[in-house]
Protein backbone atom coordinates (compact mmCIF):
# COMPACT_ATOMS: atom_id res chain seq x y z
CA UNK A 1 -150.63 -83.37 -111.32
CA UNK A 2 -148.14 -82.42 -108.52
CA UNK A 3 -146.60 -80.14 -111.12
CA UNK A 4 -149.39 -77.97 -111.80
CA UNK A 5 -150.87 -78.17 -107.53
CA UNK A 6 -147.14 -76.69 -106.73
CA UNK A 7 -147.05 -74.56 -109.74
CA UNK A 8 -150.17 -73.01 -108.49
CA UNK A 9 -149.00 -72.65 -104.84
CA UNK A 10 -146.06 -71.58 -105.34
CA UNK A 11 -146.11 -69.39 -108.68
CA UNK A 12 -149.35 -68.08 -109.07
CA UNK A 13 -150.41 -67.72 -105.19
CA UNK A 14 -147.84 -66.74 -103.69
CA UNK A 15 -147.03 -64.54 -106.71
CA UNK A 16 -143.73 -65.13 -107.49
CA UNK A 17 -142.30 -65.35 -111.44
CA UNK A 18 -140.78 -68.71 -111.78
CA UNK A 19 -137.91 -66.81 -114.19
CA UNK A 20 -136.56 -64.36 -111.73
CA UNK A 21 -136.54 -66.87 -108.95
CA UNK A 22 -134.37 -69.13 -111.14
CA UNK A 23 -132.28 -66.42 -111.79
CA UNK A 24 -131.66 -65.75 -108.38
CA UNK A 25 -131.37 -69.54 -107.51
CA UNK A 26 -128.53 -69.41 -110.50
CA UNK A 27 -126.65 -66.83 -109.34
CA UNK A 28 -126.26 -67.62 -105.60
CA UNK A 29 -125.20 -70.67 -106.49
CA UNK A 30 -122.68 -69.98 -109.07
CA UNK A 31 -119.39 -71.96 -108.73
CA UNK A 32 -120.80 -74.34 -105.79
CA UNK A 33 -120.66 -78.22 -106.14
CA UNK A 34 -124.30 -78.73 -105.73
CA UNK A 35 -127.64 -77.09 -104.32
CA UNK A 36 -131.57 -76.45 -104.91
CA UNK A 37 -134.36 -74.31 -103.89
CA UNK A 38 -136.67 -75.70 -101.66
CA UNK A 39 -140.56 -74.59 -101.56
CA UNK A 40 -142.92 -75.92 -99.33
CA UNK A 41 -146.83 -75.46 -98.19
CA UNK A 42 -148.25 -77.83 -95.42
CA UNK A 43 -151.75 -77.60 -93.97
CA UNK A 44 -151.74 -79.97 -91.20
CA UNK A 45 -154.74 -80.72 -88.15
CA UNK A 46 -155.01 -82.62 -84.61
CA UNK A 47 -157.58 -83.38 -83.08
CA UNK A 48 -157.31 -85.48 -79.14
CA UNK A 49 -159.81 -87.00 -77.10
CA UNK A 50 -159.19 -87.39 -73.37
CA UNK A 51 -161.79 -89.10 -71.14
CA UNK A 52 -164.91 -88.23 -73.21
CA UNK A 53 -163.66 -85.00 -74.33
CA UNK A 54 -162.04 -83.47 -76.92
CA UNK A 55 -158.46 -82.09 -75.24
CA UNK A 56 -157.05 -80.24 -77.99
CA UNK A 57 -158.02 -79.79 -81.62
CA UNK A 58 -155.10 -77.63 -84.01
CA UNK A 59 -155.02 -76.53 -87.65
CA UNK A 60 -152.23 -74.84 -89.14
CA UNK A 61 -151.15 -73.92 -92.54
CA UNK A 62 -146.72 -73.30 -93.16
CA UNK A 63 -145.08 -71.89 -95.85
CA UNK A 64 -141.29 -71.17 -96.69
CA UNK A 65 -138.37 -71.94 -98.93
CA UNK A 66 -134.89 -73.17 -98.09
CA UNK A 67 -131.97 -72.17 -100.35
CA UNK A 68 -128.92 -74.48 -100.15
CA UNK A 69 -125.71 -74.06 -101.89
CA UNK A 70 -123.47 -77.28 -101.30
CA UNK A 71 -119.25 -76.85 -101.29
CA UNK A 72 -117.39 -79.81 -100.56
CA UNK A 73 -118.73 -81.22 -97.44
CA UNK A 74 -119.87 -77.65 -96.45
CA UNK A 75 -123.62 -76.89 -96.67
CA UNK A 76 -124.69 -72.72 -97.14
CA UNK A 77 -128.41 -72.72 -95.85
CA UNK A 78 -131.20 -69.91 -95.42
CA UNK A 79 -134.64 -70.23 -94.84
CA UNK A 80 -137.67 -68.06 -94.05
CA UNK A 81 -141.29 -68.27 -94.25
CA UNK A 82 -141.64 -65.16 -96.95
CA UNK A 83 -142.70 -66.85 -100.39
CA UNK A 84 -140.85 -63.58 -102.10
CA UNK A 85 -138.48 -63.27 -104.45
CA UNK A 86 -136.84 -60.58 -101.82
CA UNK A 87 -136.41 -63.09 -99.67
CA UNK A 88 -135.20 -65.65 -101.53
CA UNK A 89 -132.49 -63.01 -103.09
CA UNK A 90 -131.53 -62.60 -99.42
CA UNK A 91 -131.19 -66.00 -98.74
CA UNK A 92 -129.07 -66.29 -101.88
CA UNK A 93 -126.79 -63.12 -100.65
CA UNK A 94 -126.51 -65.58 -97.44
CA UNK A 95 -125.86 -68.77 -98.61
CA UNK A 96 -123.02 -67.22 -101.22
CA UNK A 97 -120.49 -66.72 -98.16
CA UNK A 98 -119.99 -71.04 -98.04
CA UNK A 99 -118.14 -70.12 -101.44
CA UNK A 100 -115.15 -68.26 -100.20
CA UNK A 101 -113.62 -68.29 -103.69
CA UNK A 102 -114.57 -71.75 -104.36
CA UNK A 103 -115.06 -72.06 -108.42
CA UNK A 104 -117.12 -75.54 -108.55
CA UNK A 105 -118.98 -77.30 -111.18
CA UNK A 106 -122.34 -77.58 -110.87
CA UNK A 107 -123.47 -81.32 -110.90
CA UNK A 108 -126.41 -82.70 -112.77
CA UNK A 109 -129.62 -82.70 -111.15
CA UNK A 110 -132.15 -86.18 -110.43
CA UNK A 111 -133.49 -87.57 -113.49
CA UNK A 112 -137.04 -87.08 -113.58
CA UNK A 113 -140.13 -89.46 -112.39
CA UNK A 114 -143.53 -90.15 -113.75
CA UNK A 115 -144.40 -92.10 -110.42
CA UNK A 116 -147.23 -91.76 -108.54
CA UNK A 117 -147.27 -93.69 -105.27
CA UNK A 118 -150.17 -92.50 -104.03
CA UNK A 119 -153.26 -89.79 -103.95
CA UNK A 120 -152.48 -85.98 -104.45
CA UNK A 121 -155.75 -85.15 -102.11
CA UNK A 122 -155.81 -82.99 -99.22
CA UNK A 123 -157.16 -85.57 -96.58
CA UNK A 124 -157.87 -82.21 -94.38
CA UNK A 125 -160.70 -80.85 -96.77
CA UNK A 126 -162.42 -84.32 -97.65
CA UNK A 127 -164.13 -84.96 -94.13
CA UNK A 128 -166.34 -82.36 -91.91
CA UNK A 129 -164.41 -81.68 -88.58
CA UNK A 130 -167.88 -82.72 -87.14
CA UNK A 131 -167.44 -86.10 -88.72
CA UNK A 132 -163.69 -86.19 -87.15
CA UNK A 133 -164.91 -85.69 -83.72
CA UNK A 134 -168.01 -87.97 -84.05
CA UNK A 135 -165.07 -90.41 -84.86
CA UNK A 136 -163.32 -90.33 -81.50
CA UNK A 137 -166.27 -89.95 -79.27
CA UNK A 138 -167.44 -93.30 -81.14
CA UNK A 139 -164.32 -94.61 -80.33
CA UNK A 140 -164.52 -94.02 -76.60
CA UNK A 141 -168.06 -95.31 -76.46
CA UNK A 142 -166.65 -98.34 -78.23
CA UNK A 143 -164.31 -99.33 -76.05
CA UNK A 144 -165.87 -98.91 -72.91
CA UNK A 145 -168.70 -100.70 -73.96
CA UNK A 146 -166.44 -103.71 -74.56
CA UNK A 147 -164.10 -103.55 -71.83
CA UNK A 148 -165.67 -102.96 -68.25
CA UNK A 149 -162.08 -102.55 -66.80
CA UNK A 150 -161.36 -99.14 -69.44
CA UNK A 151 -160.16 -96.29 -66.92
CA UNK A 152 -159.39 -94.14 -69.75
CA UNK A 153 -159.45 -93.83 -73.19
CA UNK A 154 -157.26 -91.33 -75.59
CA UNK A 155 -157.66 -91.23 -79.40
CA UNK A 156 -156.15 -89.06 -82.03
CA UNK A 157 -156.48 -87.78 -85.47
CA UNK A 158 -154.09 -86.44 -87.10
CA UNK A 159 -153.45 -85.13 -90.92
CA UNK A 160 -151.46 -83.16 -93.24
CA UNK A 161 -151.02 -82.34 -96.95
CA UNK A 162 -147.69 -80.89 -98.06
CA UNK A 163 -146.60 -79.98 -101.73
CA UNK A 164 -142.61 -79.22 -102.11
CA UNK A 165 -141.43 -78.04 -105.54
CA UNK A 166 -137.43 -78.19 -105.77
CA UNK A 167 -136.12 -76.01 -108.19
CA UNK A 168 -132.46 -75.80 -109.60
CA UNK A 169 -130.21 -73.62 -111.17
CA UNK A 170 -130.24 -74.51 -114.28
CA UNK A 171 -134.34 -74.23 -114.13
CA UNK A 172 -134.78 -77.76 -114.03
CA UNK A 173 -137.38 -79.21 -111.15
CA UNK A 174 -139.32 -82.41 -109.13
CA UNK A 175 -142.62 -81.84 -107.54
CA UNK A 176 -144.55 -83.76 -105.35
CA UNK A 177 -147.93 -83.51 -103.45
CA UNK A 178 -147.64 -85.82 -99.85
CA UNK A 179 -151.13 -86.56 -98.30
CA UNK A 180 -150.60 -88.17 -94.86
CA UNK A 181 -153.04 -89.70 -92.12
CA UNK A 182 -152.99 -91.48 -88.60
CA UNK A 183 -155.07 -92.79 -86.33
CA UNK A 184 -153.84 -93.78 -82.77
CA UNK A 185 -155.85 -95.00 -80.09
CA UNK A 186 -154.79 -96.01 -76.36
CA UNK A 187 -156.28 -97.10 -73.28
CA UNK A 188 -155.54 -98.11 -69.63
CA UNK A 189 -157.29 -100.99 -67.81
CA UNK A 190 -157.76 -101.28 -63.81
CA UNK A 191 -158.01 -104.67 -62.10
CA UNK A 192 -157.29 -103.54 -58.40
CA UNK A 193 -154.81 -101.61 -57.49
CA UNK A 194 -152.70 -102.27 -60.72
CA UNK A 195 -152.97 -100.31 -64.03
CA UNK A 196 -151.96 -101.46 -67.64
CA UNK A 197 -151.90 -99.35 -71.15
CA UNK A 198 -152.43 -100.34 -74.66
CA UNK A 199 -152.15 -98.99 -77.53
CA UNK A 200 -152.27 -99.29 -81.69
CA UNK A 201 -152.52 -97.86 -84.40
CA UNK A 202 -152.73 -96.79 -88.44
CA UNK A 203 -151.93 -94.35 -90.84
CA UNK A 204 -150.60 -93.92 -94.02
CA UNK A 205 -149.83 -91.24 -97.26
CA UNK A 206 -153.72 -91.61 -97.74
CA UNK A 207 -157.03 -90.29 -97.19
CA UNK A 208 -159.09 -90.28 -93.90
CA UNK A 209 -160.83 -92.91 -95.93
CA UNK A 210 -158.20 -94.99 -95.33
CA UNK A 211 -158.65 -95.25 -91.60
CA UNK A 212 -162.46 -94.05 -90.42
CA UNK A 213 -163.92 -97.27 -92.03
CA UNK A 214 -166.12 -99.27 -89.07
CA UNK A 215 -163.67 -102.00 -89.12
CA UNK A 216 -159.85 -100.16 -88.60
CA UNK A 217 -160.98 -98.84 -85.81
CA UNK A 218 -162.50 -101.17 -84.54
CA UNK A 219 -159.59 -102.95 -84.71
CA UNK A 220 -157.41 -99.96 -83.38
CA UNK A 221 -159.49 -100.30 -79.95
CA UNK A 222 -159.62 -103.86 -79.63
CA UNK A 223 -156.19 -104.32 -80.06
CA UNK A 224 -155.32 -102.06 -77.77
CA UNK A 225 -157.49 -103.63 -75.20
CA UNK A 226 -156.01 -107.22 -75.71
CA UNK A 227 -152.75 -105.05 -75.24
CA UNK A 228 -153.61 -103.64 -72.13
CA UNK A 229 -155.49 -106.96 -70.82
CA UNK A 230 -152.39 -109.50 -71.60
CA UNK A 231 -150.09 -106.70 -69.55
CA UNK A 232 -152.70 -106.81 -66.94
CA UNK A 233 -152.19 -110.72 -66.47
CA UNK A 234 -148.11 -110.31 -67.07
CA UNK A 235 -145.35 -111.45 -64.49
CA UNK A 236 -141.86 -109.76 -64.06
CA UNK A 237 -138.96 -110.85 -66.91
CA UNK A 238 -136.78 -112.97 -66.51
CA UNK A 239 -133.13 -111.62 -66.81
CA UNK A 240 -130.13 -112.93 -68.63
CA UNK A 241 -128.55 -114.29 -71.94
CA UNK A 242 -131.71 -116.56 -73.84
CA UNK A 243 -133.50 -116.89 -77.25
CA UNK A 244 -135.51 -114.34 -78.32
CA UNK A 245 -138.40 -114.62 -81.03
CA UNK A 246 -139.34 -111.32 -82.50
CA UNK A 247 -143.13 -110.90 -83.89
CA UNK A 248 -143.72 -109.90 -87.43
CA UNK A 249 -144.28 -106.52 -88.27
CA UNK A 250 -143.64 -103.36 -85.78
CA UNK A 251 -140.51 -105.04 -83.90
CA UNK A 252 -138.65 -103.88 -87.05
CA UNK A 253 -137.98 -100.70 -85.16
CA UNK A 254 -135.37 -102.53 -83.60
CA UNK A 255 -133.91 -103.40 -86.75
CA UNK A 256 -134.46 -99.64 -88.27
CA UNK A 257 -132.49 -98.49 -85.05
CA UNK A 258 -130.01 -101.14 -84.34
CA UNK A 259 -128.82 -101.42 -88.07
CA UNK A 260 -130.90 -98.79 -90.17
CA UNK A 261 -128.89 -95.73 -89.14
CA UNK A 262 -125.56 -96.81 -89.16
CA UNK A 263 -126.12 -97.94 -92.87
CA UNK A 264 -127.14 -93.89 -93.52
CA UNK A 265 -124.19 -92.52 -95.54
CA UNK A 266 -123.32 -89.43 -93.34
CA UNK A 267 -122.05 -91.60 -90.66
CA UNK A 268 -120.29 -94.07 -92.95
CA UNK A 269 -118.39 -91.44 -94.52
CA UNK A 270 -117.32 -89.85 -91.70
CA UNK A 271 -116.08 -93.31 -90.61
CA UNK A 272 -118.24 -93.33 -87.34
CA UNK A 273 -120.53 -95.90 -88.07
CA UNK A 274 -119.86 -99.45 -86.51
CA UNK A 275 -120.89 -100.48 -90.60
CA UNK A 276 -118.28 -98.22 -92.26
CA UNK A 277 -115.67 -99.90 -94.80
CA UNK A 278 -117.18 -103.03 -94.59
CA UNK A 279 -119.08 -103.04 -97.77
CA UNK A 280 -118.61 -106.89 -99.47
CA UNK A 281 -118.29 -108.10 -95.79
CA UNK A 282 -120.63 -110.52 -94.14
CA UNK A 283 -122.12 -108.55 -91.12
CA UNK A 284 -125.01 -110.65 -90.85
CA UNK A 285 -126.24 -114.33 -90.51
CA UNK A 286 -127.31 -116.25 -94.03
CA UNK A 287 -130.21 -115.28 -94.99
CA UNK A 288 -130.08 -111.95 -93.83
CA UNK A 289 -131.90 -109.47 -96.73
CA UNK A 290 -132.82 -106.20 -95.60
CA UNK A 291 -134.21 -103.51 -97.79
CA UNK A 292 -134.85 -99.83 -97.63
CA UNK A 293 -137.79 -99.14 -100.18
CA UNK A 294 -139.64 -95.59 -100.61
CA UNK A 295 -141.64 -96.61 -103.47
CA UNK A 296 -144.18 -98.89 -102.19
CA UNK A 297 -147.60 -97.17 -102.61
CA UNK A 298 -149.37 -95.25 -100.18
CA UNK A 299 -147.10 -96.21 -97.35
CA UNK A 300 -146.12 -93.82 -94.41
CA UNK A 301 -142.23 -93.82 -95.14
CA UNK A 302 -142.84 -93.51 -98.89
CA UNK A 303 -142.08 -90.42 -100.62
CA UNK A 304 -142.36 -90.56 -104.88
CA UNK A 305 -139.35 -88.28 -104.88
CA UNK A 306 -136.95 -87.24 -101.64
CA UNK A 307 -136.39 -83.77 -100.83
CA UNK A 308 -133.55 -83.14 -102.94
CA UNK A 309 -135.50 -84.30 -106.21
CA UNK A 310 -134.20 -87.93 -106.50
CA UNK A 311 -136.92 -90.50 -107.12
CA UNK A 312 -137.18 -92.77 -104.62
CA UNK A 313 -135.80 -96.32 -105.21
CA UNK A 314 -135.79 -99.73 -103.78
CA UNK A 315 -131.69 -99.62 -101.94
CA UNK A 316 -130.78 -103.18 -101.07
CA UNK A 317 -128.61 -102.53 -97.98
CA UNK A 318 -127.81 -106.08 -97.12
CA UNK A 319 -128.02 -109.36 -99.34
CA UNK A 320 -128.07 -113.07 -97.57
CA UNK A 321 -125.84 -111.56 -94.81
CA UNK A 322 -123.32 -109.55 -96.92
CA UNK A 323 -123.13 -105.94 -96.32
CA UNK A 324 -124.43 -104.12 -100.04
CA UNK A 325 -124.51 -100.26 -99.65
CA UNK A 326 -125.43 -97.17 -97.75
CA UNK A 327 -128.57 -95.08 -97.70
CA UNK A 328 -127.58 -92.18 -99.74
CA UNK A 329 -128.25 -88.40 -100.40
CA UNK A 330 -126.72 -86.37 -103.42
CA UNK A 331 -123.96 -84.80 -100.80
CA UNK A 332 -122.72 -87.75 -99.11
CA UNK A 333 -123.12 -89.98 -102.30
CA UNK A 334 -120.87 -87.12 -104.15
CA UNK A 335 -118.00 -87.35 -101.69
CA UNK A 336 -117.97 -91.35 -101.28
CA UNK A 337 -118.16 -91.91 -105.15
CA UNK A 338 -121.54 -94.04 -104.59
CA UNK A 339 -124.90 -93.89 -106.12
CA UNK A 340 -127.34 -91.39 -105.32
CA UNK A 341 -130.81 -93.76 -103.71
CA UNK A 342 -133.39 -91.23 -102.96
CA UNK A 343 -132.71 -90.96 -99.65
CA UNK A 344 -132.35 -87.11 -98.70
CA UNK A 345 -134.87 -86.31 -96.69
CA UNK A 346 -135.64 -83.09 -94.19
CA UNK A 347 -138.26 -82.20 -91.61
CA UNK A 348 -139.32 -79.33 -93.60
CA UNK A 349 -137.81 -76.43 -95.17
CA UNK A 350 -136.57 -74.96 -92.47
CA UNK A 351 -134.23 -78.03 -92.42
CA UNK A 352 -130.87 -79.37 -94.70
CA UNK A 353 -131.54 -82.82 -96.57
CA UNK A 354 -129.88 -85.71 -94.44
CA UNK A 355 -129.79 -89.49 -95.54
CA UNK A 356 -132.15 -90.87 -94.24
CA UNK A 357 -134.74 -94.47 -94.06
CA UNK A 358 -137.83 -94.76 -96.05
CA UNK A 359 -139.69 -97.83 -95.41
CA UNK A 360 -136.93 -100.38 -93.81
CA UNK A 361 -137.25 -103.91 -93.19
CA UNK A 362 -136.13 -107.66 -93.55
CA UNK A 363 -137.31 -109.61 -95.96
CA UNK A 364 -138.75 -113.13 -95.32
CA UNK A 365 -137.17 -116.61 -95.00
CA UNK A 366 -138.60 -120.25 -95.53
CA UNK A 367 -139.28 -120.84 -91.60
CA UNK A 368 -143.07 -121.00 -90.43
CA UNK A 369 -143.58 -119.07 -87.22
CA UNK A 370 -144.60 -121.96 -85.39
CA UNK A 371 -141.78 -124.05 -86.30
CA UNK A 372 -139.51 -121.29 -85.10
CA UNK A 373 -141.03 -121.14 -81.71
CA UNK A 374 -141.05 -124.66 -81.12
CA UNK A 375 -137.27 -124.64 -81.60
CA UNK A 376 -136.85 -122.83 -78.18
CA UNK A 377 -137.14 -124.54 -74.98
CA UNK A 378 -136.60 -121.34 -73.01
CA UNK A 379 -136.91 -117.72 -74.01
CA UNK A 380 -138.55 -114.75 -74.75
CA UNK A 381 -141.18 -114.03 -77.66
CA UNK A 382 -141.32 -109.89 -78.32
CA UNK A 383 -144.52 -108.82 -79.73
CA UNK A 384 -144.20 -105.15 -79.56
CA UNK A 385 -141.70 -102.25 -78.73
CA UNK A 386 -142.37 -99.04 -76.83
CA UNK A 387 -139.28 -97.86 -77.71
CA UNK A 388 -135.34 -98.05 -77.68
CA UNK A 389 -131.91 -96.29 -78.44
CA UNK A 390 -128.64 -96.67 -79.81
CA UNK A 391 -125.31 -95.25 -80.25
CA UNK A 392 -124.60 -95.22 -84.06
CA UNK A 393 -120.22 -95.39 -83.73
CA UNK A 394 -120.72 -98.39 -81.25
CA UNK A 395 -123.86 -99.93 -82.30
CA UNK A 396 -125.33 -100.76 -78.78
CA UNK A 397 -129.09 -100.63 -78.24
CA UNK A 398 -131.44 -100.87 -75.19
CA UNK A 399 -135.15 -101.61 -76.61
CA UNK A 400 -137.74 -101.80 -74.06
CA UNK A 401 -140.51 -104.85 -75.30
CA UNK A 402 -144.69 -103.18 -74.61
CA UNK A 403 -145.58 -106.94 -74.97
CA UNK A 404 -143.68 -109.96 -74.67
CA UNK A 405 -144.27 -113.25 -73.35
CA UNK A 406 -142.05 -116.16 -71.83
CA UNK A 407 -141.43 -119.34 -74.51
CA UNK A 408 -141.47 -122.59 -72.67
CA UNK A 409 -140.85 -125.91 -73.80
CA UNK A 410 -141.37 -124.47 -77.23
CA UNK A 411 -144.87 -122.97 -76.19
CA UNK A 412 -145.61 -119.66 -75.57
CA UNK A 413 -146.07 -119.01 -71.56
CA UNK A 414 -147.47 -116.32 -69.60
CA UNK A 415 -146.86 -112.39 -70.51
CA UNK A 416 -143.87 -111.01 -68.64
CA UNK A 417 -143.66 -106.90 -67.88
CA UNK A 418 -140.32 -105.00 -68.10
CA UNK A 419 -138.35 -106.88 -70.40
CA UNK A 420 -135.45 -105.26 -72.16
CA UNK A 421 -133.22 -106.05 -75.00
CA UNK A 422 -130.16 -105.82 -75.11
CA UNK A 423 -127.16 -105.95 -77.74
CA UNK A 424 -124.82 -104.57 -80.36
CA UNK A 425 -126.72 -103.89 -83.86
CA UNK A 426 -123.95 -105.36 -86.12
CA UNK A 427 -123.43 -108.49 -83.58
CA UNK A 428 -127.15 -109.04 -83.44
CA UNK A 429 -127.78 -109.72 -86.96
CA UNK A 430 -125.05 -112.65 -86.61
CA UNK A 431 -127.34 -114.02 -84.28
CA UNK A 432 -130.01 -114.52 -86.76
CA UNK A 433 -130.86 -118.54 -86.82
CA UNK A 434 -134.25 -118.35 -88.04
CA UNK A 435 -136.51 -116.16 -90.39
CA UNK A 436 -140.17 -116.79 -90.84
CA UNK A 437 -142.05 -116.67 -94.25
CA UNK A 438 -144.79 -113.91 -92.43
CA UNK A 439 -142.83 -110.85 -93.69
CA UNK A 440 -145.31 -107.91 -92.39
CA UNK A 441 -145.10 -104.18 -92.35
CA UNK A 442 -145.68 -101.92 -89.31
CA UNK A 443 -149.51 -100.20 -89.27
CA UNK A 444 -147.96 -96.79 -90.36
CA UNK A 445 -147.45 -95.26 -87.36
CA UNK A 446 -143.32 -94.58 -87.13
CA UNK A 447 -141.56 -91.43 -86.98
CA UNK A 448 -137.86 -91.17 -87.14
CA UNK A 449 -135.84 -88.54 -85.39
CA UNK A 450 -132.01 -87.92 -86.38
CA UNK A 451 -130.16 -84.48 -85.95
CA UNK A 452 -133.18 -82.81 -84.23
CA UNK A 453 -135.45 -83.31 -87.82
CA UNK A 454 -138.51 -85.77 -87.18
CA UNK A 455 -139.54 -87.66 -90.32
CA UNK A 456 -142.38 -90.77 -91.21
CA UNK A 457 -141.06 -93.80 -91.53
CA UNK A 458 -141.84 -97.87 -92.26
CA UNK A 459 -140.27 -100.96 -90.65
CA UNK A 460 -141.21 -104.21 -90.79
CA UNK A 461 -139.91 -108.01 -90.49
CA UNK A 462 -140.76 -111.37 -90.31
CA UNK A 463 -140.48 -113.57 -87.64
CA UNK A 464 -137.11 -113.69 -86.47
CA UNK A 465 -135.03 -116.21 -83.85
CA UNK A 466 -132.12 -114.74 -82.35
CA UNK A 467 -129.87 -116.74 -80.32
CA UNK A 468 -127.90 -115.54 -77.38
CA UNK A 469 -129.31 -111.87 -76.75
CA UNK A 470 -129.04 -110.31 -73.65
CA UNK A 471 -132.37 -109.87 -71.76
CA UNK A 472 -132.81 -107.28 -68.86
CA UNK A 473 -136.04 -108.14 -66.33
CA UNK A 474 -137.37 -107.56 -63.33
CA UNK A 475 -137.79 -110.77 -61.52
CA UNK A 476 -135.59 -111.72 -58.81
């Protein structure tokens, strides 16, 4: 079915005859190493309420190709958002110069996927934008009527639909139709003079079905009250060097920052990630299994093929603490002598492929949660992340915890505000002592920025105990 939606968009509306382009595709890139056509359409809609009114509400529809002819470790790109076969010629009369008398061989494009991980419906066209907007003025009501403390309350919709056909110059081609939903909510609470937010979320490559139902958002708004009501009743961290318990679930964004992108193979073949060459080595405590997979259905970092035409795979990065592979596109996999895992990705077609993460996370050990914060007498439990960074060559991060609570005599203590965490991605995973059985995956809310290109993303973990991190607070 994506075949024949693209097919349409791209060959019948937009007019163009599927033989010339792949002529033209053929000859710009004669005698390169690698490279594709890249067609894309993308409706996409947002719609924000503010205080009881709607704030913004957008709908826009983009179109363009991006032609890319691939020598060596060089990269000839053009782009534009003309759906001719002009334009493509002139993109091809561009992207030739990256040749320079370069007589390459062309290599042999993805092997084909009958996979379908998840609907080809346009989310956008399925629901009234009267419905949409009855939506998030029920979801103010909602939470005011259960919180008298609510100062404000913001809630968003947003969706897109994008088909991408990737054509090559040899005429073979991948196709894929990506649906994709969210639903955030957030609100801030008054007690006094002090103020606290909240916020959650859900989303995923499905229909609005998928997240309008009574009950998700429901859920969306009360758990961002009991966000916004335990930060209400926090204390200041504590500072210094302590156990920390991670929750299940979104704190995987640590572990997608802190270790996800310096297992991308750009950086590992350029030798400036703190991971590179150590492939075989143990860079992480026993037990230690983490996974990139971009083929679990209807996820938000899932994608049936990536943007180069590879099928997505399941790319075991690290095994029971020993370092496995890279995240690879066709470029970077080309140059290291690796395997190819689905992992080229780009913003849109104004944008190269990069390796990048799909859906990221660790997988689960034999330790119950409770057991595991039993084990500490003092330290900190991190429930959620607002958000962190990291230098890839070094490995340091700085994650800041939304909600996080003090762990005292193996009970969990009061809520503590402006906690920080602090470490070195490769050295953290060392400090692994204890993985919980309650493996979850984030709501389906991430996006993942690298190299000024923004793209969905999954991360998830179980409960972890990490010995020895440095903590950054406020309390004195």
């Amino acid at each position: 079915m994506p075949h024949a939606h693209a097919h349409e968009l791209f060959f019948v509306r937009a007019g163009l005859d599927r033989e010339s382009v792949t002529r033209t595709v053929a000859d710009a890139l004669t005698g390169a190493d690698d490279g594709e056509l890249f067609l894309e359409y993308r409706q996409s809609e947002s719609i924000v309420l503010d205080d009881r009114q709607i704030k913004s509400a957008s709908f826009d529809t983009t179109q363009g190709f991006g032609l890319r002819s691939v020598v060596g470790e060089a990269q000839g790109y053009a782009h534009g958002s003309e759906l001719s076969e002009e334009a493509i010629r002139r993109g091809g009369e561009t992207v030739k110069a990256v040749r320079l008398g370069h007589s390459g061989v062309m290599a042999a494009g993805p092997t084909g996927t009958n996979a379908s991980l998840y609907t080809d419906l346009n989310p956008l066209s399925l629901v009234p934008f009267a419905e949409k907007v009855k939506l998030l003025e029920e979801i103010d009501a909602y939470a005011r009527g259960r919180e008298s403390r609510v100062k404000q309350v913001s809630a968003s919709l947003l969706g897109s639909w994008q088909a991408v056909f990737i054509l090559r110059s040899d005429g073979s081609h991948a196709a894929d139709i990506r649906p994709m939903v969210r639903l955030n909510v957030n609100v801030v609470l008054g007690d006094g003079d002090r103020m606290e937010t909240g916020g959650h979320g859900v989303g995923g490559r499905v229909t609005y079905d998928g997240v309008m139902p009574t009950h998700s958002w429901h859920h969306c708004v009360d758990e961002a009250l009991r966000q916004a009501s335990v930060n209400l009743d926090s204390i200041p961290a504590p500072a210094g060097e302590m156990p920390v318990v991670l929750g299940p679930g979104w704190p995987g964004v640590m572990l997608h920052e802190a270790v996800g992108h310096g297992l991308e193979g750009d950086f590992n073949r350029k030798d400036t990630s703190a991971f590179a060459g150590r492939i075989g080595e143990r860079v992480a405590s026993p037990g230690v299994t983490v996974v990139d997979d971009g083929s679990i259905p209807d996820r938000r970092g899932s994608i049936t093929i990536d943007d180069e035409g590879t099928p997505s795979s399941r790319t075991v990065l690290i095994e029971d603490g020993i370092l496995k592979g890279y995240l690879q596109d066709r470029l970077n996999a080309r140059l290291s002598g690796a395997r190819v895992t689905g992992n080229g990705r780009r913003q849109s077609y104004a944008h190269p492929p990069l390796p990048r993460m799909t859906n990221t996370f660790m997988l689960a050990g034999d330790k119950e949660p409770g057991e595991i914060i039993r084990s500490v007498k003092k330290g900190l439990y991190a429930v959620n992340f607002a958000g962190g960074q990291v230098d890839i060559t070094s490995g340091k991060f700085v994650f800041s915890a939304s909600e996080a609570y003090l762990i005292e005599d193996g009970r969990i203590g009061p809520a503590v505000k402006g906690a920080t965490l602090i470490g070195n991605g490769p050295d953290a995973l060392t400090k692994v002592s204890m993985i919980g059985t309650d493996l979850l995956l984030d709501p389906g809310i991430g996006t993942c920025g690298k190299d000024g290109q923004g793209v969905p993303v999954g991360v998830g973990q179980p409960t972890l105990r990490m010995d020895g991190l440095t903590v950054g607070g406020t309390a004195v």
